[in-house]
Protein backbone atom coordinates (compact mmCIF):
# COMPACT_ATOMS: atom_id res chain seq x y z
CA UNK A 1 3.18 29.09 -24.96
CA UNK A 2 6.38 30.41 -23.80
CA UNK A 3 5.26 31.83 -21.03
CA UNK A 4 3.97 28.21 -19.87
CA UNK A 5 5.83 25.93 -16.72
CA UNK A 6 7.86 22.76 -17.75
CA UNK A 7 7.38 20.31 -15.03
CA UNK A 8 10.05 17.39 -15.28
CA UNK A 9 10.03 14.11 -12.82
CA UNK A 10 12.60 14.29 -10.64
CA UNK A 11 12.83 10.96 -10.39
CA UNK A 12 13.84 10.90 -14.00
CA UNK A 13 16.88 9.37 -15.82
CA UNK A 14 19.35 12.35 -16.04
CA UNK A 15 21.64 11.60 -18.63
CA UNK A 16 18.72 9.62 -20.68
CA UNK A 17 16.74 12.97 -20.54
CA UNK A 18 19.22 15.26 -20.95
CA UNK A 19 18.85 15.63 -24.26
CA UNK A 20 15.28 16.33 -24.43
CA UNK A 21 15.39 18.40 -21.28
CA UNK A 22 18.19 20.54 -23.28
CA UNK A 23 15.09 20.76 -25.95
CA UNK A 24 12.61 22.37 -23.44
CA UNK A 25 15.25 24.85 -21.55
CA UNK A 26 16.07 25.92 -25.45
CA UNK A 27 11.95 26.52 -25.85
CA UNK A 28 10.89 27.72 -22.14
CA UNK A 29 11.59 29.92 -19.70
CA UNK A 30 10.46 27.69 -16.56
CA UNK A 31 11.80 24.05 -16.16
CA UNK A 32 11.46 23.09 -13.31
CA UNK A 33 11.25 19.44 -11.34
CA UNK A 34 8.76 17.70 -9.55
CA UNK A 35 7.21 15.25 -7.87
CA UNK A 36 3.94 16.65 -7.86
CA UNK A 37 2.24 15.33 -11.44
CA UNK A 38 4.75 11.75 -11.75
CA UNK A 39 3.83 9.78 -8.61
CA UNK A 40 3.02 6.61 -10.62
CA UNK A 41 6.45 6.56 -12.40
CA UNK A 42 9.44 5.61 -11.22
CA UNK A 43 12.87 6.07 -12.00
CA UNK A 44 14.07 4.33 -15.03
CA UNK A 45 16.04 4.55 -18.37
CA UNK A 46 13.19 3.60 -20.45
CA UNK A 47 11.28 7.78 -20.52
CA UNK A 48 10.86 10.68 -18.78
CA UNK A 49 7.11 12.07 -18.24
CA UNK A 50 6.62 15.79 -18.27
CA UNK A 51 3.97 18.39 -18.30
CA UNK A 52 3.64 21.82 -19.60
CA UNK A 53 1.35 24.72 -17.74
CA UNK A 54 -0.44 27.07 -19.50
CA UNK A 55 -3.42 29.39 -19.14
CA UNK A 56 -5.19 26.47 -20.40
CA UNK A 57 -4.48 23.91 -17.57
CA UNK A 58 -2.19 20.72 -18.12
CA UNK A 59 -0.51 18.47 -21.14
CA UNK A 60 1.09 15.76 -20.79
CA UNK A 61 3.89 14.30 -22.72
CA UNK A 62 5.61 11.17 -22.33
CA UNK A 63 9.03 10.83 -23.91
CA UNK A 64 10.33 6.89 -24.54
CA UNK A 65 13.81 6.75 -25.20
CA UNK A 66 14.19 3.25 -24.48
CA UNK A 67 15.84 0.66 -27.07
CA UNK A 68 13.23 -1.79 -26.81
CA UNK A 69 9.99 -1.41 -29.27
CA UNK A 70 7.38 -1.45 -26.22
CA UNK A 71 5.35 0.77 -25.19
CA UNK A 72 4.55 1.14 -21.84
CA UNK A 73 0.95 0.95 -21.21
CA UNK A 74 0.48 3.16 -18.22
CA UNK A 75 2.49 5.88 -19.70
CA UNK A 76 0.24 5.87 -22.76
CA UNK A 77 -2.35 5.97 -20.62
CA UNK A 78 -1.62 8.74 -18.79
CA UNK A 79 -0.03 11.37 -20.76
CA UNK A 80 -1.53 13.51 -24.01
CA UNK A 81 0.94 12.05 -26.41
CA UNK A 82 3.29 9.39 -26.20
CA UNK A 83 6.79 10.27 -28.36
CA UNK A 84 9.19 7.25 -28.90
CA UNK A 85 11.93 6.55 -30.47
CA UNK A 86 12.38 2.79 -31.06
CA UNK A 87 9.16 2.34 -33.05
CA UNK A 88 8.68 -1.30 -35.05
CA UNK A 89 5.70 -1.44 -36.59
CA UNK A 90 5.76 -4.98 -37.10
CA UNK A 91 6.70 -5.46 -33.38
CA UNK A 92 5.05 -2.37 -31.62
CA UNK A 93 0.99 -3.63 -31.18
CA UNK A 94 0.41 0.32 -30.24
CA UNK A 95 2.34 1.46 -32.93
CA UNK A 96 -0.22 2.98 -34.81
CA UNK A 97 -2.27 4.42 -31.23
CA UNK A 98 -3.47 7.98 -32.33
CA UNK A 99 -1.10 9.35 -29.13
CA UNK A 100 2.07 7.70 -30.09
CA UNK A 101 4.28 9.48 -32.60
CA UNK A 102 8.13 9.19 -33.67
CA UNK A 103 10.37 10.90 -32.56
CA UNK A 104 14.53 11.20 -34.27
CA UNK A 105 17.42 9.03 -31.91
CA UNK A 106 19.01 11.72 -29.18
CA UNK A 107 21.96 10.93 -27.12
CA UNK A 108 23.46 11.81 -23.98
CA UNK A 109 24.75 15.66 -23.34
CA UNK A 110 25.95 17.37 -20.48
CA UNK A 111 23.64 19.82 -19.86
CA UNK A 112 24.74 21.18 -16.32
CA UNK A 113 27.93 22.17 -14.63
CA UNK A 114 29.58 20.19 -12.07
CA UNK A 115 28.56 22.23 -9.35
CA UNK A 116 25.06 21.88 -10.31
CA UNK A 117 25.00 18.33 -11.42
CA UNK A 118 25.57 17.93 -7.34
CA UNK A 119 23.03 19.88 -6.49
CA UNK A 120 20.36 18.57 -8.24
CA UNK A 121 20.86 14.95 -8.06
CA UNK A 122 20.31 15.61 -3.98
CA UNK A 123 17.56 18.21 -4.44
CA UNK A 124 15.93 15.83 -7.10
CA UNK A 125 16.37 12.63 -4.99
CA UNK A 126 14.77 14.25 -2.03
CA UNK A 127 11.33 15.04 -4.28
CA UNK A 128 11.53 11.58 -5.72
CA UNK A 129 13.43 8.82 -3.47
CA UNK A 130 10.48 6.97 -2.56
CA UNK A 131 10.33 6.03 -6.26
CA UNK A 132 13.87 5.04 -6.61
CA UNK A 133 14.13 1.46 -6.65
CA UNK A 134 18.08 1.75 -7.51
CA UNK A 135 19.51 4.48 -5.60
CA UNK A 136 23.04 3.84 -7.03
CA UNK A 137 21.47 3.93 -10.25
CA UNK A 138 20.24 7.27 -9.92
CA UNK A 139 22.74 8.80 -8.42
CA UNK A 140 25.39 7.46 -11.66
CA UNK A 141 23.10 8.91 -14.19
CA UNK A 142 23.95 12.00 -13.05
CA UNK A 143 27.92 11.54 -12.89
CA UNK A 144 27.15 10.09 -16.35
CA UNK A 145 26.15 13.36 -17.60
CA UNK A 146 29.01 14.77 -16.19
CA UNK A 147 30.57 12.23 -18.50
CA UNK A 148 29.18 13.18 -21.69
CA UNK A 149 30.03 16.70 -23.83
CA UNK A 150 27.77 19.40 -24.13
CA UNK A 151 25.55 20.12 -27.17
CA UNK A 152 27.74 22.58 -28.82
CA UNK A 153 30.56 19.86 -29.29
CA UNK A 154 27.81 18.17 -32.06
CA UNK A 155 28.73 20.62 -34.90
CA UNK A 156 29.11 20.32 -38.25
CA UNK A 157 32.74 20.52 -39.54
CA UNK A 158 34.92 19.90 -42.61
CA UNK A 159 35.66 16.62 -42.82
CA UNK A 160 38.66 15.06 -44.48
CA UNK A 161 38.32 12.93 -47.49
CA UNK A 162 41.63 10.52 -46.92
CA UNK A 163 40.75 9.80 -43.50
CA UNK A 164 38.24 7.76 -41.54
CA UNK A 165 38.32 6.74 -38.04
CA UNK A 166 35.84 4.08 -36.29
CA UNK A 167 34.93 2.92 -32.36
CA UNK A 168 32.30 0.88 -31.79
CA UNK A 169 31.52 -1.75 -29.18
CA UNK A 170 31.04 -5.71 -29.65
CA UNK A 171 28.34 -7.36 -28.49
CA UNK A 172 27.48 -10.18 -26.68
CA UNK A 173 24.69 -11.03 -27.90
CA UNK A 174 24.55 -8.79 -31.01
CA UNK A 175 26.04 -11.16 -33.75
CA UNK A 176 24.12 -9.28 -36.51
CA UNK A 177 25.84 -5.89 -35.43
CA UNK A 178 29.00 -7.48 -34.49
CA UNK A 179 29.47 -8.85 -38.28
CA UNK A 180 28.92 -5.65 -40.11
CA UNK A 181 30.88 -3.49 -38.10
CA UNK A 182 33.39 -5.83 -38.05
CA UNK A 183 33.28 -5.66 -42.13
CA UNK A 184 33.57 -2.11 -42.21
CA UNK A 185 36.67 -2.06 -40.11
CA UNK A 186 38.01 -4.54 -42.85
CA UNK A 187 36.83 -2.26 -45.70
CA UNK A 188 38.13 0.57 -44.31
CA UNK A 189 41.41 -0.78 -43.95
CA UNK A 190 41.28 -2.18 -47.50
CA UNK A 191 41.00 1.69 -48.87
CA UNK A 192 44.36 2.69 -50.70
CA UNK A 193 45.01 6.30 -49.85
CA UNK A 194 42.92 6.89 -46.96
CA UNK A 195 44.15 6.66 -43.27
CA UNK A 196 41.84 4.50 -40.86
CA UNK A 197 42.10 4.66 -37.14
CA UNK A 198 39.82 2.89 -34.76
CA UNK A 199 38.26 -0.32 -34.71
CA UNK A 200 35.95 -2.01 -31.87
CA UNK A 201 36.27 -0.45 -28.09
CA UNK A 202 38.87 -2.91 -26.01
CA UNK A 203 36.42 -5.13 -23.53
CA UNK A 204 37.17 -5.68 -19.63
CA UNK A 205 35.81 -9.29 -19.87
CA UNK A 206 37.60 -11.06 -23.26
CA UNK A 207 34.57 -12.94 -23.80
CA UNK A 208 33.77 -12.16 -27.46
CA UNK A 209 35.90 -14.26 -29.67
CA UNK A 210 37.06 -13.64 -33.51
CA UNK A 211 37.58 -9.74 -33.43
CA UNK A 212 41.09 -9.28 -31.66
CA UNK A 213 42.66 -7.70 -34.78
CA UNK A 214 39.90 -5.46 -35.33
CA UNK A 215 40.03 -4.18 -31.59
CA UNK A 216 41.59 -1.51 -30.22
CA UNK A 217 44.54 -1.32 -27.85
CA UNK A 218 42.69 1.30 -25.71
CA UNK A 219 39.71 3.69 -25.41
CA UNK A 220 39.61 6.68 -26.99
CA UNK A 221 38.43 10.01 -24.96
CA UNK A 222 34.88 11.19 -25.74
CA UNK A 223 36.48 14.73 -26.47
CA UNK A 224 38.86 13.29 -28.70
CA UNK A 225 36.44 10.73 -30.09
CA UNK A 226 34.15 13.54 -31.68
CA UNK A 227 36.46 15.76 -33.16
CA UNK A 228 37.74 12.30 -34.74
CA UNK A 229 34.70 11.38 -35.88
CA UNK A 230 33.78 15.27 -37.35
CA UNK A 231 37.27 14.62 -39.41
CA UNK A 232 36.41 11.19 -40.89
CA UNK A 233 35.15 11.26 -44.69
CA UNK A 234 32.18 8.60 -43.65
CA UNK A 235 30.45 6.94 -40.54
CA UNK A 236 28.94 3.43 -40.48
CA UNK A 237 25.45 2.99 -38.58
CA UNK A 238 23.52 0.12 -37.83
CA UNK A 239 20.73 -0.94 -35.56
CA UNK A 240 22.11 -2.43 -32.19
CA UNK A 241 20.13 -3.72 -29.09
CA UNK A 242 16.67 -4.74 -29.98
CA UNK A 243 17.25 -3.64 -33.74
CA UNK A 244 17.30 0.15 -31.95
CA UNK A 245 18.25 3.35 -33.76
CA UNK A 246 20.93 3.65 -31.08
CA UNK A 247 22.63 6.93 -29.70
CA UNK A 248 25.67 6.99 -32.84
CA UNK A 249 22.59 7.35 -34.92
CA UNK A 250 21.51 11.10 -33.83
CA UNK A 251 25.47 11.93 -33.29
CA UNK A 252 26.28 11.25 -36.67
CA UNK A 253 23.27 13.37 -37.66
CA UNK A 254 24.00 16.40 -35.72
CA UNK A 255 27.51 16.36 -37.03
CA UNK A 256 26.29 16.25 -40.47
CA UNK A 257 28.68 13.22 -41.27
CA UNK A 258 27.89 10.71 -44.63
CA UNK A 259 26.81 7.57 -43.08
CA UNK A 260 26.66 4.18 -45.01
CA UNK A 261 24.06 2.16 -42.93
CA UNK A 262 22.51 -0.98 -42.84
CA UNK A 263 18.75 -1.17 -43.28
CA UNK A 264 16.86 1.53 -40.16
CA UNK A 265 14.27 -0.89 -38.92
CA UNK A 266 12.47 1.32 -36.66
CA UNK A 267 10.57 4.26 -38.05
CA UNK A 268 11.83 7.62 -37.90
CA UNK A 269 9.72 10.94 -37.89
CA UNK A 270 10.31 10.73 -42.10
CA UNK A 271 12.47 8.12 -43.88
CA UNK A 272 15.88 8.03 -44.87
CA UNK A 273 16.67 8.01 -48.40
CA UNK A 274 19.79 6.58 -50.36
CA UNK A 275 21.92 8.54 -52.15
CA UNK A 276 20.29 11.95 -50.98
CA UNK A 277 20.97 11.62 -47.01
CA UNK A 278 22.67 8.08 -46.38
CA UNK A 279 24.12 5.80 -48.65
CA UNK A 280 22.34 2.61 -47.56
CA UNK A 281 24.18 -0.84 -47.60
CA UNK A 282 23.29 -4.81 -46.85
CA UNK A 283 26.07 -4.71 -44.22
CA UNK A 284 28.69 -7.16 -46.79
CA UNK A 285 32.08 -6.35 -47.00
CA UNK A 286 32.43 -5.67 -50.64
CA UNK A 287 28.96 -3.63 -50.46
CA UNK A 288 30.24 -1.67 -48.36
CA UNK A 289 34.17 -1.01 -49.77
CA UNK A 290 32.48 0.21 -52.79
CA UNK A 291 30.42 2.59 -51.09
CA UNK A 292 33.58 4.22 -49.30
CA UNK A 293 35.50 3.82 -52.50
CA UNK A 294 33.00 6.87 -53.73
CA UNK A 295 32.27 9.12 -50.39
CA UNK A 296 36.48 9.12 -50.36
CA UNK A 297 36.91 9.72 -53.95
CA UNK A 298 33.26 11.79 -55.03
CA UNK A 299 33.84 15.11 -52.89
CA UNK A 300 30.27 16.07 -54.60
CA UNK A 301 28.58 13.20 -53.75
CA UNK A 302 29.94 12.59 -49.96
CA UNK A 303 29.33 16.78 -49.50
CA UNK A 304 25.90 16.20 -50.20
CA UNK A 305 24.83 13.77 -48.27
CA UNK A 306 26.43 15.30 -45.36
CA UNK A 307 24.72 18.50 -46.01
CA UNK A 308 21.30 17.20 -46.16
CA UNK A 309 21.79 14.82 -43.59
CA UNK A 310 22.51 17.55 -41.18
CA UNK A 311 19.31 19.25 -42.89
CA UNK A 312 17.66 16.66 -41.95
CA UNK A 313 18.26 17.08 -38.43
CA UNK A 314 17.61 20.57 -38.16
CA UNK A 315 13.95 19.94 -39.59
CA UNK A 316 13.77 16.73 -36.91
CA UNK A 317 15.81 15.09 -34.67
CA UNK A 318 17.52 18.53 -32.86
CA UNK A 319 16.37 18.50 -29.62
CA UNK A 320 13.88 21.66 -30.19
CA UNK A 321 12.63 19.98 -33.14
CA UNK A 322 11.84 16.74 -30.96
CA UNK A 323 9.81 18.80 -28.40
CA UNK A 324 8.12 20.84 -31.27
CA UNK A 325 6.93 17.29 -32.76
CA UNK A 326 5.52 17.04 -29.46
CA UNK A 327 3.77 19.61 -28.90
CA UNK A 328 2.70 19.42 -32.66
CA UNK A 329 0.78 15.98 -31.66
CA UNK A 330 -0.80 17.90 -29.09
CA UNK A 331 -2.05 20.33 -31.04
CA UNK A 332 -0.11 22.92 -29.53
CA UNK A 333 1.98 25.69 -31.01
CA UNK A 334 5.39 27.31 -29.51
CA UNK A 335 5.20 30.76 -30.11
């Protein structure tokens, strides 16, 4: 199997893919983009079709990173499995489909170098640019990339147990998510002993009322924003757009940071469980001071759910580990 072709649209979204293309250059030899095998699909943030070629002939994979809980019909239809992320099996009428399976949140990387960024988002536009609606669109996915930090910035790290640090965005029409990070932020500050920096991501437009002294005066760097984050005693997680796992979700993991989270509403390749990888929390204030009040003070406790929550994404939500669940559904092995 390692000997086999990765074929990847080229009309795909770059910075949406990145970390699942990151997954297959990790596994195979050959990845590659094309046209060829994708003319139905076009570009979008919602998944990334891809084949692999072997002495056998052709499977096809379809991966769905999109926040909302739909699947998309003609993808299903055409590939050999159908990997998602945002699964709701009260919302998702295919949810159960014997090709659909679920995969663990990714995020955006940076997977290239400058010089080839450029290179590729021309080469890649001339295979595909007839199935570019947005041209602008495709052509920022790729700066975006740029944008982000590569994979070896999501490490595990020491983290420090008087010191927590938060950025998150409001909102607009996220009141649910608004609320409970905006009572973190106040139980964070209400800690005695333990530093806090952060709070919610200044907005260009002040259209979202009520949070002013829980926002920041200015953005914080994404360099400097992860080695914050791998130096905070906790994280806070909860669903965002469409109830969605949401890219913080697979950064916290791959950092191996102790999360308290609101209920996960989507299905994940195997649960979370409280007190043994996340300490799970309604989202109210006082629920949640408590719960910081022992990852700050219980070195044991906070240690271990930061350890097996990073176990937990070694066995799978790494980006090898999503492809190998593919391939898995497939029947395939990676040898």
């Amino acid at each position: 199997m390692k000997k086999a072709t990765v074929y990847l649209d080229a009309a795909c979204d770059i910075l949406y893919s990145s970390y699942y293309i990151y997954g297959l250059k990790q596994m195979f030899k050959r990845v590659r983009f094309s046209g060829k095998y994708f003319r139905s699909f076009q570009h979008n943030n919602t998944f990334v079709p891809f084949v692999i070629k072997d002495e056998k002939g052709l499977h096809k994979f379809v991966v769905d990173f999109g926040d909302s809980y739909v699947i998309n019909e003609a993808a299903l239809d055409w590939c050999d499995v159908y990997g998602k992320i945002n699964i709701n099996d009260e919302k998702s009428p295919l949810s159960n489909h014997p090709k659909v399976i679920a995969i663990g949140p990714g995020f955006g990387i940076r997977i290239y170098s400058k010089p080839k960024t450029l290179r590729l988002a021309f080469i890649n536009f001339s295979k595909a640019w007839r199935r570019v609606p947005d041209k602008r669109r495709f052509f920022a996915d790729y700066y975006g990339q740029l944008k982000r930090q590569g994979m070896d910035y999501y490490q595990k790290s020491t983290s420090k147990k008087d010191y927590i640090f938060f950025a998150g965005a409001l909102w607009k029409k996220e009141h649910e998510t608004n609320r409970f990070r905006a009572n973190y932020i106040r139980a964070c500050k209400r800690l005695k002993g333990v530093e806090f920096e952060g709070g919610f991501a200044p907005r260009s437009r002040n259209d979202i009322d009520g949070f002013e002294e829980l926002t920041m005066d200015r953005n914080v760097p994404m360099a400097s924003y992860l080695l914050k984050l791998k130096a905070s005693a906790t994280v806070f997680n909860t669903p965002v757009i469409l109830d969605c796992h949401g890219w913080k979700l697979g950064e916290f993991m791959a950092m191996g940071k102790a999360m308290v989270a609101t209920p996960i509403k989507n299905r994940l390749p195997v649960a979370l469980e409280h007190g043994v990888n996340v300490h799970a929390v309604t989202g109210e204030e006082d629920e949640i001071f408590e719960a910081l009040e022992r990852l700050t003070s219980d070195d044991a406790y906070r240690q271990k759910i930061e350890n097996n929550i990073h176990a937990y994404y070694e066995e799978y939500v790494s980006p090898q580990k999503s492809i190998e669940l593919l391939l898995k559904g497939a029947g395939l092995e990676w040898k």
